[in-house]
C-alpha atoms as a PDB file:
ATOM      1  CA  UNK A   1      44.527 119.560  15.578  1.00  0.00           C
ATOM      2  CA  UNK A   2      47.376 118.449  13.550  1.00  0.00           C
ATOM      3  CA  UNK A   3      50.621 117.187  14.721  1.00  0.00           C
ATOM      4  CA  UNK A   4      52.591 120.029  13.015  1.00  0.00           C
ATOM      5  CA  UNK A   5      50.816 122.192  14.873  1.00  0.00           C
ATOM      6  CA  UNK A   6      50.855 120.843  17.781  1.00  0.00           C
ATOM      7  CA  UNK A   7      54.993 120.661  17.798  1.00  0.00           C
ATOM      8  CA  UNK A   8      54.625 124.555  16.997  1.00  0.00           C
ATOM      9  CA  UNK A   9      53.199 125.090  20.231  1.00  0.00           C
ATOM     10  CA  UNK A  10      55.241 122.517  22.253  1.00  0.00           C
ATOM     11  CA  UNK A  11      58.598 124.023  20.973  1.00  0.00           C
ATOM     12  CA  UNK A  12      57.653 127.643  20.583  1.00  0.00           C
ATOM     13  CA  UNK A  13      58.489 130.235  23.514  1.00  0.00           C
ATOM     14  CA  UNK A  14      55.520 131.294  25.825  1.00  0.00           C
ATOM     15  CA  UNK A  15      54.560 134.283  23.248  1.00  0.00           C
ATOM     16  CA  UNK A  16      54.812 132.518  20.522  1.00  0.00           C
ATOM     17  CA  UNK A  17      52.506 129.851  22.208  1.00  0.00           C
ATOM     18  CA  UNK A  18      49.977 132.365  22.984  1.00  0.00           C
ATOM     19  CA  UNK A  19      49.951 133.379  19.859  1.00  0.00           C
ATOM     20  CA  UNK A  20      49.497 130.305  18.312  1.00  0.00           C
ATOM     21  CA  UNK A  21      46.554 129.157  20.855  1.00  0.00           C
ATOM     22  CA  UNK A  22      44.465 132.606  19.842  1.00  0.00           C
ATOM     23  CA  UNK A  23      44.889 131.844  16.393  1.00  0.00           C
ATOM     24  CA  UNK A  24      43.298 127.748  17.484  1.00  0.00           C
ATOM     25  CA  UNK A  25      40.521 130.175  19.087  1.00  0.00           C
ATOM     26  CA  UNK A  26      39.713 131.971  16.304  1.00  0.00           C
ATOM     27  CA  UNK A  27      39.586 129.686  13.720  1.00  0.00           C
ATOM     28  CA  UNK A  28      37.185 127.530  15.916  1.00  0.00           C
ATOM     29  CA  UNK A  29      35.235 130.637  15.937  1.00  0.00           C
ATOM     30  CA  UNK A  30      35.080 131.116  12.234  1.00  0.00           C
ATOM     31  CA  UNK A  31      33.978 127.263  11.514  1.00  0.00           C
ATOM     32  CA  UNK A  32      31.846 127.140  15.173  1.00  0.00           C
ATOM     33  CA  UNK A  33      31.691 124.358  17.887  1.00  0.00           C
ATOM     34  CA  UNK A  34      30.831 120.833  17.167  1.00  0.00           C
ATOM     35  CA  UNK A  35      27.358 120.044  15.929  1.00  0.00           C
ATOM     36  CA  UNK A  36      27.494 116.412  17.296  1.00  0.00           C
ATOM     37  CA  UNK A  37      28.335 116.761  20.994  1.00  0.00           C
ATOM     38  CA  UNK A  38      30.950 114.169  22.347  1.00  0.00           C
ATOM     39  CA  UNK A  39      28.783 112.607  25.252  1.00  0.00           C
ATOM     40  CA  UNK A  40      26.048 111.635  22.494  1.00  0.00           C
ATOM     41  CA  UNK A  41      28.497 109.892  19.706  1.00  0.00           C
ATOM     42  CA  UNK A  42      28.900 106.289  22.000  1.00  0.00           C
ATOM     43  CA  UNK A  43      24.809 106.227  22.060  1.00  0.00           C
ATOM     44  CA  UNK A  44      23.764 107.768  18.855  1.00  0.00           C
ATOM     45  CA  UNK A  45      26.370 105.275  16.636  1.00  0.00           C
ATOM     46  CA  UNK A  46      24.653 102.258  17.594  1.00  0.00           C
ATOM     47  CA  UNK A  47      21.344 103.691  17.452  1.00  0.00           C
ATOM     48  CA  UNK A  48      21.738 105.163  14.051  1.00  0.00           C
ATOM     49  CA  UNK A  49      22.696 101.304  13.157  1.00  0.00           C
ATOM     50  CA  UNK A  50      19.650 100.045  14.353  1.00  0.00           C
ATOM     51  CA  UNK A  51      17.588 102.815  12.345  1.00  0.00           C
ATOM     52  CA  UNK A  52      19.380 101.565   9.171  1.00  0.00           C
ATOM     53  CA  UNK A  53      18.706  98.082  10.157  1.00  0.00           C
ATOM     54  CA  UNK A  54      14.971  98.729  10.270  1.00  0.00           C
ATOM     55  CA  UNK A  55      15.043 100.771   6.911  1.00  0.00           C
ATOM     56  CA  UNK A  56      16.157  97.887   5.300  1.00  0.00           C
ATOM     57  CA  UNK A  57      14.488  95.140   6.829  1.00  0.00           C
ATOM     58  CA  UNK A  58      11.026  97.014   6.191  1.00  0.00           C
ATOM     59  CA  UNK A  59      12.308  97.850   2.835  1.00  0.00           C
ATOM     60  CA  UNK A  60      13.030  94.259   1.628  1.00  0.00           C
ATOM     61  CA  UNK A  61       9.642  93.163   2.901  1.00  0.00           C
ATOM     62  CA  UNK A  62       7.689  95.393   1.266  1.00  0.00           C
ATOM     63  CA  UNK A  63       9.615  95.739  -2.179  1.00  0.00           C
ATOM     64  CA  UNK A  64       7.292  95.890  -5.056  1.00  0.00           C
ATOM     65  CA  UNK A  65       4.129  96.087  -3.228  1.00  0.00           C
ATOM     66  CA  UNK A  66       1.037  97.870  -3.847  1.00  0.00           C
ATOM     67  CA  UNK A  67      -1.166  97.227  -0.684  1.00  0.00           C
ATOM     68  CA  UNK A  68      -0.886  97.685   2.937  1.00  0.00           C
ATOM     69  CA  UNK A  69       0.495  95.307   5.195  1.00  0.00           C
ATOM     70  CA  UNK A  70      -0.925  93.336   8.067  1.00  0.00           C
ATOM     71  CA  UNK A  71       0.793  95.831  10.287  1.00  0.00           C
ATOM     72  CA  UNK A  72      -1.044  98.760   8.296  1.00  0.00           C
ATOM     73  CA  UNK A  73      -4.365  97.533   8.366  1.00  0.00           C
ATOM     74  CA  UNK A  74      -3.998  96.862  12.149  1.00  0.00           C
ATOM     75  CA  UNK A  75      -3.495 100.416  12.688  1.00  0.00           C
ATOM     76  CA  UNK A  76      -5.472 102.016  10.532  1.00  0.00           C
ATOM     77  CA  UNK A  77      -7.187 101.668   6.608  1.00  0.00           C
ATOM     78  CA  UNK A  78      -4.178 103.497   5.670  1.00  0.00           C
ATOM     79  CA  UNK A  79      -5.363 104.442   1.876  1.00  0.00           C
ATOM     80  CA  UNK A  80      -8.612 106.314   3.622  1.00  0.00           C
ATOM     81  CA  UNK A  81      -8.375 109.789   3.524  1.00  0.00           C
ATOM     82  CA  UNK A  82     -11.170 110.298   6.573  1.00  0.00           C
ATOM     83  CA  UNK A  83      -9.767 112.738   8.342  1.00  0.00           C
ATOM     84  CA  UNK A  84     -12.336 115.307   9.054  1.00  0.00           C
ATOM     85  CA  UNK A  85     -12.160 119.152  10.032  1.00  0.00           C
ATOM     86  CA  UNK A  86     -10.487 120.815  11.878  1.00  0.00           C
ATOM     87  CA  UNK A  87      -8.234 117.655  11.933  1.00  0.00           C
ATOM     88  CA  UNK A  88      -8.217 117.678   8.299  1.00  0.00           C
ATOM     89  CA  UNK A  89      -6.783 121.586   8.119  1.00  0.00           C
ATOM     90  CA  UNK A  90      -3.834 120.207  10.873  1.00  0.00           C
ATOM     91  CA  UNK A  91      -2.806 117.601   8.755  1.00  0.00           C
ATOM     92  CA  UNK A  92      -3.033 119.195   5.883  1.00  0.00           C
ATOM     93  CA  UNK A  93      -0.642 122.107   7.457  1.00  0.00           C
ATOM     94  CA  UNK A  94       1.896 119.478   8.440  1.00  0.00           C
ATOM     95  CA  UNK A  95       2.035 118.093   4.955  1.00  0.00           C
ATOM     96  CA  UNK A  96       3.045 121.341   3.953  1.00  0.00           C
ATOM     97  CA  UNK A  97       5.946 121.820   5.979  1.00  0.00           C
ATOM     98  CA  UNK A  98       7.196 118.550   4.132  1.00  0.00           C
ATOM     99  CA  UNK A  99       6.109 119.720   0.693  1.00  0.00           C
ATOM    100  CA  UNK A 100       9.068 121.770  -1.529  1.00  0.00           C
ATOM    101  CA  UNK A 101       8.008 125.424  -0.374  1.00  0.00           C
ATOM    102  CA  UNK A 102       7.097 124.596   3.001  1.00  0.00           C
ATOM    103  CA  UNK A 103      10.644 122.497   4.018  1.00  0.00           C
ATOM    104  CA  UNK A 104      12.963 125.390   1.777  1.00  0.00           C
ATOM    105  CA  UNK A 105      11.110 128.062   4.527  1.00  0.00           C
ATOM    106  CA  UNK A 106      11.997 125.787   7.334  1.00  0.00           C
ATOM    107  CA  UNK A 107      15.317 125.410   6.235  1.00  0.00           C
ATOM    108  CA  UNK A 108      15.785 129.268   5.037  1.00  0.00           C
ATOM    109  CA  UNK A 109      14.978 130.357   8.888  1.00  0.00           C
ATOM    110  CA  UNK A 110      17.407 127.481  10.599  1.00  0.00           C
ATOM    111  CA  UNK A 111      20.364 128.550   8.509  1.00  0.00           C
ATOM    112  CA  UNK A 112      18.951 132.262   9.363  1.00  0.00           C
ATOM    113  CA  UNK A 113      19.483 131.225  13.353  1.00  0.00           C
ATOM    114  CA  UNK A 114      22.195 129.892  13.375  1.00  0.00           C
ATOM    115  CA  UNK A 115      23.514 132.468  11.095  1.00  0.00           C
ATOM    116  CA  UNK A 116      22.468 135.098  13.881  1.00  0.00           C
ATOM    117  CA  UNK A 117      24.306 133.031  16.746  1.00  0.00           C
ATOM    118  CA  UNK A 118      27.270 132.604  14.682  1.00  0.00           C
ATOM    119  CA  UNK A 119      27.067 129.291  14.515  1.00  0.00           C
ATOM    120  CA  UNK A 120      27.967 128.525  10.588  1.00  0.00           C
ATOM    121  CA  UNK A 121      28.909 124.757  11.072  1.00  0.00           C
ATOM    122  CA  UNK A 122      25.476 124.286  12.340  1.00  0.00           C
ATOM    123  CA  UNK A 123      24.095 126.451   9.461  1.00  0.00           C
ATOM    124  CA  UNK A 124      25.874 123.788   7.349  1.00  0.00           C
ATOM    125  CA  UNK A 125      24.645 120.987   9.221  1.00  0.00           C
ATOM    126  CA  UNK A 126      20.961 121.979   8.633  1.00  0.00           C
ATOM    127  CA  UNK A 127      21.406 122.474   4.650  1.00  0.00           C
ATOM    128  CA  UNK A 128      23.526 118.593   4.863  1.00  0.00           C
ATOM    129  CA  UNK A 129      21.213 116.785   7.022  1.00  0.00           C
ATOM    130  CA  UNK A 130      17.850 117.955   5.086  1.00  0.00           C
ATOM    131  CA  UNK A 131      19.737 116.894   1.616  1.00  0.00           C
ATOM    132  CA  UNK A 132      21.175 113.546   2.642  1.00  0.00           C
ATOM    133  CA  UNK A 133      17.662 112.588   4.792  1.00  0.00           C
ATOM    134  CA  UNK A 134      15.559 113.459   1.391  1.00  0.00           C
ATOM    135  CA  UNK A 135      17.959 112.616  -0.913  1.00  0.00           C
ATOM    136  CA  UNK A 136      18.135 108.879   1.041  1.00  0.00           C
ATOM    137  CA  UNK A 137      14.614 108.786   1.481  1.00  0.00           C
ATOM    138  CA  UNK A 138      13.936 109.411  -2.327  1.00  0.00           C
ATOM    139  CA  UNK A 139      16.395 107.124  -3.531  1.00  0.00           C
ATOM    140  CA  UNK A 140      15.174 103.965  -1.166  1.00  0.00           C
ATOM    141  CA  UNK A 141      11.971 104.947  -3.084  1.00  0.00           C
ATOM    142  CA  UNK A 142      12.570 103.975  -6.334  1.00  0.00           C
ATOM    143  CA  UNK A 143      14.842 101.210  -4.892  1.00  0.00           C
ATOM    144  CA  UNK A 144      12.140  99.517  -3.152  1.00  0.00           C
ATOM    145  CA  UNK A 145       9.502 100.011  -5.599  1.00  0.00           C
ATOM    146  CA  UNK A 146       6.655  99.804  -2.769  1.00  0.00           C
ATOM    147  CA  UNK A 147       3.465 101.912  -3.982  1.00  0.00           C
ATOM    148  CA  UNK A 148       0.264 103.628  -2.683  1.00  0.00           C
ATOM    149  CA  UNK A 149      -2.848 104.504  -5.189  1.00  0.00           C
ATOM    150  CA  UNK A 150      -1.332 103.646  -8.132  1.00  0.00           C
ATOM    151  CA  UNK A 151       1.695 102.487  -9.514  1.00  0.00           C
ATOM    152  CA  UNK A 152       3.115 106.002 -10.237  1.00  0.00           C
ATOM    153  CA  UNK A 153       3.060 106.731  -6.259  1.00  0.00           C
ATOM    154  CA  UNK A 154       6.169 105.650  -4.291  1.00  0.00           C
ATOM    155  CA  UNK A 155       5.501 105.584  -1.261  1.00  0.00           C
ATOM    156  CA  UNK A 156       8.733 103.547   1.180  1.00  0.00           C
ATOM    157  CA  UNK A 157      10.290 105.563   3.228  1.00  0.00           C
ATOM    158  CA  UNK A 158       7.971 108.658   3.812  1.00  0.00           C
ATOM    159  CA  UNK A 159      10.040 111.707   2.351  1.00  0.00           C
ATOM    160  CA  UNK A 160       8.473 114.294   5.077  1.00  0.00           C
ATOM    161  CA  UNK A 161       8.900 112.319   7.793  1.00  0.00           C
ATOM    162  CA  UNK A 162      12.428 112.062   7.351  1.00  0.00           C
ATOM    163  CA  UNK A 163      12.812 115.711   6.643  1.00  0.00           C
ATOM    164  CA  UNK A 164      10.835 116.426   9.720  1.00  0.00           C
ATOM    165  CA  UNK A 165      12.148 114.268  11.369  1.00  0.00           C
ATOM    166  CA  UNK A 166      15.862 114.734  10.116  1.00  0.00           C
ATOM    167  CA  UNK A 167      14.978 118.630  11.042  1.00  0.00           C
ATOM    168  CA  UNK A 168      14.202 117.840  14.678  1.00  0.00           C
ATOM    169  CA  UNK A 169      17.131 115.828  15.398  1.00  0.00           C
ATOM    170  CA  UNK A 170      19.723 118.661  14.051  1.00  0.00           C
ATOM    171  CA  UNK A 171      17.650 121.378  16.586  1.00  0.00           C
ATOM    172  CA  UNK A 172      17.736 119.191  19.356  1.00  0.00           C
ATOM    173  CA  UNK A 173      21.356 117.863  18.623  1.00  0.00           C
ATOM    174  CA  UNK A 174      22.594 121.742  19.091  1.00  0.00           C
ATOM    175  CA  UNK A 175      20.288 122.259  21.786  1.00  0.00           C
ATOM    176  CA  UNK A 176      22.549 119.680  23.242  1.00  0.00           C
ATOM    177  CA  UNK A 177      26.103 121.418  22.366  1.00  0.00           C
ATOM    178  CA  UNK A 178      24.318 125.047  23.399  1.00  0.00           C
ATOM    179  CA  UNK A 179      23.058 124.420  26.802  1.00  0.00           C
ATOM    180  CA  UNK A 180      26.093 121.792  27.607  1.00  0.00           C
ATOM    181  CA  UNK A 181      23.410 118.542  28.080  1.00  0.00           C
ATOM    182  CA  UNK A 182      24.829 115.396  29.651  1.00  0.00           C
ATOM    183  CA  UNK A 183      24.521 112.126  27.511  1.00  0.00           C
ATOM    184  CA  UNK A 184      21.363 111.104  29.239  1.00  0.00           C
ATOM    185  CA  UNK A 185      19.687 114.129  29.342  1.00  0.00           C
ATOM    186  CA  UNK A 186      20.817 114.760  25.553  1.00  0.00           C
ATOM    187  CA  UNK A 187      19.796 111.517  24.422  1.00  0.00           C
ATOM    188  CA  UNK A 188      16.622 111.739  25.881  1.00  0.00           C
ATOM    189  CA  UNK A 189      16.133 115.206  23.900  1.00  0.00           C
ATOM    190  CA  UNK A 190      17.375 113.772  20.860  1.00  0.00           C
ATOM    191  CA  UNK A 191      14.734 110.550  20.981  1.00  0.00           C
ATOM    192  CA  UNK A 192      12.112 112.519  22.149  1.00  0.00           C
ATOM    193  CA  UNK A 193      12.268 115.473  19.780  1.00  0.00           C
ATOM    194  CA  UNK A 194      12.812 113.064  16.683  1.00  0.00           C
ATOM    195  CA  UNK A 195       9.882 111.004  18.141  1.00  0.00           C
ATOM    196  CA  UNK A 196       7.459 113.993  18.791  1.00  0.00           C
ATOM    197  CA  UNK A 197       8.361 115.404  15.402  1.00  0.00           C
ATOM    198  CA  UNK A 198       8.107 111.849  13.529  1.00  0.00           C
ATOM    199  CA  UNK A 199       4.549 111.343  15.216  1.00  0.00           C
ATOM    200  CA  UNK A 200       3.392 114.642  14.447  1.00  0.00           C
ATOM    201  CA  UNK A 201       4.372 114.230  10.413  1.00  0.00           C
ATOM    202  CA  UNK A 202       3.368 111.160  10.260  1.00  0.00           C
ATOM    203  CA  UNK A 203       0.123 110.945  11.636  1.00  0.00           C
ATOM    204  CA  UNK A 204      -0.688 113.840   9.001  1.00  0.00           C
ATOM    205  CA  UNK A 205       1.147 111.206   6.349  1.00  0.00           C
ATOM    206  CA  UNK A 206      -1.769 108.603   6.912  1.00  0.00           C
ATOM    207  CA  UNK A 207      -4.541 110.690   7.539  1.00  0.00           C
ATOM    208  CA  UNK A 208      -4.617 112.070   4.321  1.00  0.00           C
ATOM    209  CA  UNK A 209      -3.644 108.711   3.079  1.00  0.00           C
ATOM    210  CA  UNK A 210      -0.251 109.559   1.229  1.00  0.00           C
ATOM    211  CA  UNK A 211       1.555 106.788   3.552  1.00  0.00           C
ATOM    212  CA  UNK A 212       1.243 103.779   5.012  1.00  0.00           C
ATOM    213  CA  UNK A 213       2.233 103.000   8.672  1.00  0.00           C
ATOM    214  CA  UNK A 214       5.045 101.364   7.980  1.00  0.00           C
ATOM    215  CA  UNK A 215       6.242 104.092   5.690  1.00  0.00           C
ATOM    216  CA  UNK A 216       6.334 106.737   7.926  1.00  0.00           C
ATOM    217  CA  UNK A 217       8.189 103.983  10.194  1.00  0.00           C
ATOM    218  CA  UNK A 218      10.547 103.648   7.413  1.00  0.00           C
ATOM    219  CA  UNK A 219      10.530 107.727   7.309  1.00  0.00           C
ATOM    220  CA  UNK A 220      11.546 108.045  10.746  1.00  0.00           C
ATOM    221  CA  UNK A 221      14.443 105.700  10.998  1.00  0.00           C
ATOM    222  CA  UNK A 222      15.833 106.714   7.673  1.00  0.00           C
ATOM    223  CA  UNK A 223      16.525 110.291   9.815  1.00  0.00           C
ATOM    224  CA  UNK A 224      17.609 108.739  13.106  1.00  0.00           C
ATOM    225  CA  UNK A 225      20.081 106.590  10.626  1.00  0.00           C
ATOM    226  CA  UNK A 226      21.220 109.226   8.392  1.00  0.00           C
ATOM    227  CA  UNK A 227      21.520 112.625  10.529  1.00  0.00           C
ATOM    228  CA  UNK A 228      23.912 111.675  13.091  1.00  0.00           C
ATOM    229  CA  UNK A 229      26.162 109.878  10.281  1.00  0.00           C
ATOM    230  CA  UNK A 230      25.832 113.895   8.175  1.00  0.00           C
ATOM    231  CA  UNK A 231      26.531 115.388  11.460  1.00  0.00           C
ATOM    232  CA  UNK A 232      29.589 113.467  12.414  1.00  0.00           C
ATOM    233  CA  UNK A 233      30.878 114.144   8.798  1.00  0.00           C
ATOM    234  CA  UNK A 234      30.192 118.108   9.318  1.00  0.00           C
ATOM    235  CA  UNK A 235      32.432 117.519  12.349  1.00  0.00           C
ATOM    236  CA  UNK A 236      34.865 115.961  10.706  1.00  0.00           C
ATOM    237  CA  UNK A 237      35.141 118.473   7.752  1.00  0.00           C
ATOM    238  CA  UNK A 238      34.994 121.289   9.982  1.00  0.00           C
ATOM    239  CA  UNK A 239      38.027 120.056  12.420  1.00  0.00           C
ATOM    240  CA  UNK A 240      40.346 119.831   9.335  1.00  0.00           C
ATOM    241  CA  UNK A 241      39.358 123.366   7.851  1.00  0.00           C
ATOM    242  CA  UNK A 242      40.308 124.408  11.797  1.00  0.00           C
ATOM    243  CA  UNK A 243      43.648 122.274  11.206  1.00  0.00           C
ATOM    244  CA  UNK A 244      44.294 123.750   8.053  1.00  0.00           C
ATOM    245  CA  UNK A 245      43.602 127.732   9.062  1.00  0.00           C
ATOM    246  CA  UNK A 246      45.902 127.271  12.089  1.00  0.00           C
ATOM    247  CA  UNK A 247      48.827 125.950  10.544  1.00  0.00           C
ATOM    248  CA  UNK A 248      48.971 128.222   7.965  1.00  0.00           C
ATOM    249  CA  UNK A 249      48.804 130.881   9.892  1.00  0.00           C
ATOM    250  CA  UNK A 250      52.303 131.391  10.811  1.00  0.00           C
ATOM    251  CA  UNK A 251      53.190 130.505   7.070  1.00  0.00           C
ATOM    252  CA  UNK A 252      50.841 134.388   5.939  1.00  0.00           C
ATOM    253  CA  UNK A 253      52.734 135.827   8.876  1.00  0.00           C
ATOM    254  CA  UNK A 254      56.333 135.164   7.692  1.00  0.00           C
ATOM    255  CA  UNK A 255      55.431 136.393   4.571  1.00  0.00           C
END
């Protein structure tokens, strides 16, 4: 709230400060509640820091390769595509969620939701996220240069894990705010939904031999780094446009 504001309410008579506190209410309202929730911001900062730590360690050892590394072959022959049915149809289904039609559906019914529980800065948040996580994701690809069947195919981070990923985080991040979560129990929603929704993505990522390992790594921290950065800037947005309606309020009723 601004400090103008703020004076109008301290100096104003009790009416007048009613008046002024309804108007506060409704233009929270109009822009909704926070999308990053207060208990998670001390433990979500420094997390976020590691992700991007990770992104870029990984990406500066793998820059300009063509081959999987130690790490990859460990797990699995990561340029393979052996998975077999029904397996096969599984993966194949979670690659589509990641693919152009498949993430602009996702996204279409999240905005829809939150749309329906009036909850517009979180309809913003899921439009923000999924652009900055892809739009991070694809430019760390040509940055890094790493490759998978062919020079054409960039491959570091993995795009649809970060979506997914990136997705996940911003559902469990307002399941937080909805159902008023403590910074444990949120925290442990946030990791585990981002981890459940990483694994699921990227497992289908490898199968069919579109990533390595350590892409879909890359993938997943990429999200963890850039979602709660896109959320706190929502926030931050938001709170001003909240400012901004409540002090010119009494300015349109003068008039």
């Amino acid at each position: 709230m601004s400090a103008g504001w703020l004076r109008s309410l301290e100096g104003g008579s009790d009416t007048t400060g009613g008046l002024a506190l309804n108007r506060l209410a409704e233009a929270d309202l109009e822009v909704g509640p926070t999308v990053l929730p207060l208990p998670l911001r001390a433990r979500l900062g420094p997390i976020a820091g590691l992700a991007a730590l990770v992104v870029c360690l990984l990406g500066v050892l793998y820059a300009g390769h063509g081959e999987p590394g130690g790490v990859d072959r460990w797990i699995v022959d990561p340029t393979a595509d052996s998975v077999r049915p029904p397996w096969r149809r599984v993966a194949l289904a979670m690659d589509f969620l990641g693919e152009p039609a498949g993430a602009a559906t996702l996204i279409v019914a999240a905005v829809a939701g939150c749309l329906l529980l009036r909850r517009p800065r979180a309809a913003v948040l899921v439009v923000a996220a999924a652009a900055m996580t892809v739009g991070t994701a694809t430019l760390l690809k040509h940055l890094v240069g790493r490759t998978i069947h062919g020079d054409g195919n960039l491959s570091y981070p993995s795009g649809h894990t970060a979506f997914f990923t990136g997705l996940a985080l911003v559902a469990a991040l307002l399941a937080t705010g909805r159902f008023g979560l403590g910074r444990a129990a949120g925290t442990s929603l946030v990791l585990g939904a981002a981890l459940v929704a990483g694994a699921a993505m990227g497992w289908g990522q490898v199968a069919l031999g579109a990533h390595y390992p350590t892409d879909v790594l890359g993938g997943w921290c990429t999200a963890l780094a850039v979602v709660p950065a896109t959320a706190w800037l929502v926030d931050r947005v938001a709170d001003r446009l909240v400012d901004r309606m409540a002090d010119d309020a009494p300015r349109r009723e003068r008039r």
